[in-house]
N, C-alpha and C. Protein backbone atom coordinates (compact mmCIF):
# COMPACT_ATOMS: atom_id res chain seq x y z
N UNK A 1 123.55 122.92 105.36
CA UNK A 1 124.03 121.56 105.27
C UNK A 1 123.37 120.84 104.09
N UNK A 2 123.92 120.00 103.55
CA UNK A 2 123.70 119.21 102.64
C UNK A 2 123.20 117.79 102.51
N UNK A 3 122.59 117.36 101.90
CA UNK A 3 122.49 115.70 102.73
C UNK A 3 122.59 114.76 101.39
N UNK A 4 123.05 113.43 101.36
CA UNK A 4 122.86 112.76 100.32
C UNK A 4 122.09 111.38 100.57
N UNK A 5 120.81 111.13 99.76
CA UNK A 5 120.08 109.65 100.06
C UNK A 5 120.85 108.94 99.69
N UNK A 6 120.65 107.83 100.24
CA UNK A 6 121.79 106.71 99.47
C UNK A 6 120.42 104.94 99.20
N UNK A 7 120.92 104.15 98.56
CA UNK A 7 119.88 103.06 98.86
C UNK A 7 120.41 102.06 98.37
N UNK A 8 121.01 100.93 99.11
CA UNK A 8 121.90 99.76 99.00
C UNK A 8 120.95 98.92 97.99
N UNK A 9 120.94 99.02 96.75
CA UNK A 9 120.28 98.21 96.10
C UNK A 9 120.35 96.74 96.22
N UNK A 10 121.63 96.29 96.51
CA UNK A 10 121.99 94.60 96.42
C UNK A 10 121.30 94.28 97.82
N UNK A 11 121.24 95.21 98.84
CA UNK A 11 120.50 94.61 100.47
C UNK A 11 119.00 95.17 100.31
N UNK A 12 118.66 96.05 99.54
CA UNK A 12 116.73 96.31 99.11
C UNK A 12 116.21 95.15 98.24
N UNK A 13 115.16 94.84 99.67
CA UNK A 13 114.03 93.12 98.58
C UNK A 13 112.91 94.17 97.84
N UNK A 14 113.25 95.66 97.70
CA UNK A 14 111.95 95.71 97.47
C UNK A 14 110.29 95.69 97.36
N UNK A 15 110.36 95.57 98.89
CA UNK A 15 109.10 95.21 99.77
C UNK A 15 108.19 96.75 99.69
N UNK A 16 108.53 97.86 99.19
CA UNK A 16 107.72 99.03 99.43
C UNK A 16 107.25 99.33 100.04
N UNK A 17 107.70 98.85 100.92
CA UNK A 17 107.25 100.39 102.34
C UNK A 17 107.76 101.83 102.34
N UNK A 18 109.32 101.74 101.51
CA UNK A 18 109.68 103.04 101.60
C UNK A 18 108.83 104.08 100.51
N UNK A 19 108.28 103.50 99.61
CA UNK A 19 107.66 103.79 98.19
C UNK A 19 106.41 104.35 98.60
N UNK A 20 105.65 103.46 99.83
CA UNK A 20 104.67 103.72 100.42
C UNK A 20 104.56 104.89 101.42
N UNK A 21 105.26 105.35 102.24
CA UNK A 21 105.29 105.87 103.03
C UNK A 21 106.35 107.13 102.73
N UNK A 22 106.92 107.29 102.14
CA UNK A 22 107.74 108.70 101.12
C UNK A 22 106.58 109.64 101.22
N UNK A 23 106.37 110.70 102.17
CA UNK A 23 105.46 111.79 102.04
C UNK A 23 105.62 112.55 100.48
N UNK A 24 106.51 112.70 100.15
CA UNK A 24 106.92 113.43 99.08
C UNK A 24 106.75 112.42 97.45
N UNK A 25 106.58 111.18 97.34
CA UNK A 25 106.47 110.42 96.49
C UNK A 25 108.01 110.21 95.48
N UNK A 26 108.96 110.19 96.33
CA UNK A 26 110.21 110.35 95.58
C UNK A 26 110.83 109.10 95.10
N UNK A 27 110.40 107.83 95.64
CA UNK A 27 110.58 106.77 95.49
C UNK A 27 109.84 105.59 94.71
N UNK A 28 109.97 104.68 93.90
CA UNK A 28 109.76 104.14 93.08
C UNK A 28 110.54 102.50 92.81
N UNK A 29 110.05 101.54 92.80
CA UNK A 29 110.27 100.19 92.54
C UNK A 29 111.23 100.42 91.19
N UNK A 30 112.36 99.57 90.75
CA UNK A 30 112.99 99.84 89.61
C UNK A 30 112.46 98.50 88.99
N UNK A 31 112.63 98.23 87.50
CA UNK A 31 112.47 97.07 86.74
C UNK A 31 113.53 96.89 86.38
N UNK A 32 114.77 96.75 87.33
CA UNK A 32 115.71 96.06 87.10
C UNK A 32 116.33 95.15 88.27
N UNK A 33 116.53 93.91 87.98
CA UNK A 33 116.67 92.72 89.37
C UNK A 33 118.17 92.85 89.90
N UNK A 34 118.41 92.78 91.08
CA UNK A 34 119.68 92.85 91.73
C UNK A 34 120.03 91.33 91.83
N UNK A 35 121.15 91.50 92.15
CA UNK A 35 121.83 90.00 92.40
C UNK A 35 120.55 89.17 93.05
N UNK A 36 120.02 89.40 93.94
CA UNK A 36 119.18 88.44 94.89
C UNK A 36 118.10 88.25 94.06
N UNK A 37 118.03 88.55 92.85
CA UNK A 37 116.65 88.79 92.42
C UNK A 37 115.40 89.44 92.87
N UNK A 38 115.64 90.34 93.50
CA UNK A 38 114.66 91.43 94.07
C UNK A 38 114.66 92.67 93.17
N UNK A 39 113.49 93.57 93.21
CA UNK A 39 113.34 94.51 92.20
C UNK A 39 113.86 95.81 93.22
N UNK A 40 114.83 96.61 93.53
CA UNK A 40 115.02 97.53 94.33
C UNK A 40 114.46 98.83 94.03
N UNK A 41 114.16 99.64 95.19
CA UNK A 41 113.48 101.22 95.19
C UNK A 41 114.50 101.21 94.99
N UNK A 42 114.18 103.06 94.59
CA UNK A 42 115.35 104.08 93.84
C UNK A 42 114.74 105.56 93.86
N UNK A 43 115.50 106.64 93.83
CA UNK A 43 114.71 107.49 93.67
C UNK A 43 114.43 108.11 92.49
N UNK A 44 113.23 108.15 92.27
CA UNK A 44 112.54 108.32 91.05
C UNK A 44 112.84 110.42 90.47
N UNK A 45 112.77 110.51 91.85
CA UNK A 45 112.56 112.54 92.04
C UNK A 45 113.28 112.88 92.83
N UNK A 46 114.43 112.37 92.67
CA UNK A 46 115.69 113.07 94.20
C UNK A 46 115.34 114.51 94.00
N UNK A 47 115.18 115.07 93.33
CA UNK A 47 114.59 116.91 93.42
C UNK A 47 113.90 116.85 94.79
N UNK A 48 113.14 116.29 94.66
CA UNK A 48 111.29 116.07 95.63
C UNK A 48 112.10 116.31 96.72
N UNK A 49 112.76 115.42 97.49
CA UNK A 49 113.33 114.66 98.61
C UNK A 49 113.86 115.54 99.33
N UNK A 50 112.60 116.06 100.55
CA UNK A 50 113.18 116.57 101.59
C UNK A 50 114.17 115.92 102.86
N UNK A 51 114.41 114.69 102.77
CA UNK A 51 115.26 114.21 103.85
C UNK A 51 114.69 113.98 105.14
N UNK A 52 113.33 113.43 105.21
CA UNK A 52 112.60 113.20 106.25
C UNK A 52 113.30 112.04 107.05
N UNK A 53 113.41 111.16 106.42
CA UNK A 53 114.32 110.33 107.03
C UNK A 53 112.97 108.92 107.32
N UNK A 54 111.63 108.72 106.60
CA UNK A 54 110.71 108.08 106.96
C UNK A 54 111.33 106.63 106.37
N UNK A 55 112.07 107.11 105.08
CA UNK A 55 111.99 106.07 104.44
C UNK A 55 113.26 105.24 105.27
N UNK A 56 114.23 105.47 105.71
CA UNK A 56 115.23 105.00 106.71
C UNK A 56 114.29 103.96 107.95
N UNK A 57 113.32 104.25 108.49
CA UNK A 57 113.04 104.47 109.59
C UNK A 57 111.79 103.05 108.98
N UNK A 58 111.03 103.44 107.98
CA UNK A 58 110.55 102.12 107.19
C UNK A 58 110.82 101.11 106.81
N UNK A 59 112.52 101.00 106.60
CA UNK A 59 113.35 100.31 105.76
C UNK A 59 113.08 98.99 106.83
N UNK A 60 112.77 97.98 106.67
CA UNK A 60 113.13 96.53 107.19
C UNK A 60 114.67 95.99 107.01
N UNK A 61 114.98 96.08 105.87
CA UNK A 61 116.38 95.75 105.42
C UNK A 61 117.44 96.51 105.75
N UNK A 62 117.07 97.68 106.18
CA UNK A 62 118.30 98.80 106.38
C UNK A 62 119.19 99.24 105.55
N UNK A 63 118.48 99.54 104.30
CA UNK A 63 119.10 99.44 102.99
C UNK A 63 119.09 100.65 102.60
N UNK A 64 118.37 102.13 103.26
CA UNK A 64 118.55 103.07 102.78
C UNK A 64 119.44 103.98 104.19
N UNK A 65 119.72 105.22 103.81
CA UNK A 65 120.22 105.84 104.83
C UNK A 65 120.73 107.14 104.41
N UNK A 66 120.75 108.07 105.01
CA UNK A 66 120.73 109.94 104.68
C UNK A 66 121.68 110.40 105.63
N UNK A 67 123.43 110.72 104.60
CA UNK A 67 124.12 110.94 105.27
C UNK A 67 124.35 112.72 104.99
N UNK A 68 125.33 113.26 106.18
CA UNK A 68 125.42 114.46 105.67
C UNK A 68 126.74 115.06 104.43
N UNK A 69 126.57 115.54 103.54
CA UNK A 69 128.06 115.58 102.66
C UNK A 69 129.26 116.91 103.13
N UNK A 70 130.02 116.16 102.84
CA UNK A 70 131.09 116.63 103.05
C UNK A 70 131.43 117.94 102.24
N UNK A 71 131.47 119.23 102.91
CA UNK A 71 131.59 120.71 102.02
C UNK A 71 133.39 120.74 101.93
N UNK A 72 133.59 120.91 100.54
CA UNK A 72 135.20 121.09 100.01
C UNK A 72 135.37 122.46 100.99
């Protein structure tokens, strides 16, 4: 199975918890502002990213989420 991170940038304030708590360090603050003026995570090393699912589970905003993809 396959999985894809996803991370609602316009609903992430950028609070870093997910940045913080990423066992794998795959995540990263961007220096670029979203509509709300918040700086949103992103993934820095989607390679890294085993799909733990911490950063979901960290999220306050509910802005990230790990769905499974669809095989053609």
């Amino acid at each position: 199975m396959a999985y894809k991170h996803i991370i609602d940038a316009e609903r992430c304030k950028g609070c870093g918890l997910c940045v913080h708590f990423c066992p794998k360090n795959v995540l990263e603050i961007t220096d670029k502002v979203n509509a709300k003026g918040h700086f949103p995570a992103f993934q820095a090393r989607p390679e890294d990213c085993i799909y733990c699912a911490i950063c979901c589970t960290m999220c306050p905003d509910v802005a990230i989420s790990i769905v499974e993809e669809q095989s053609a």
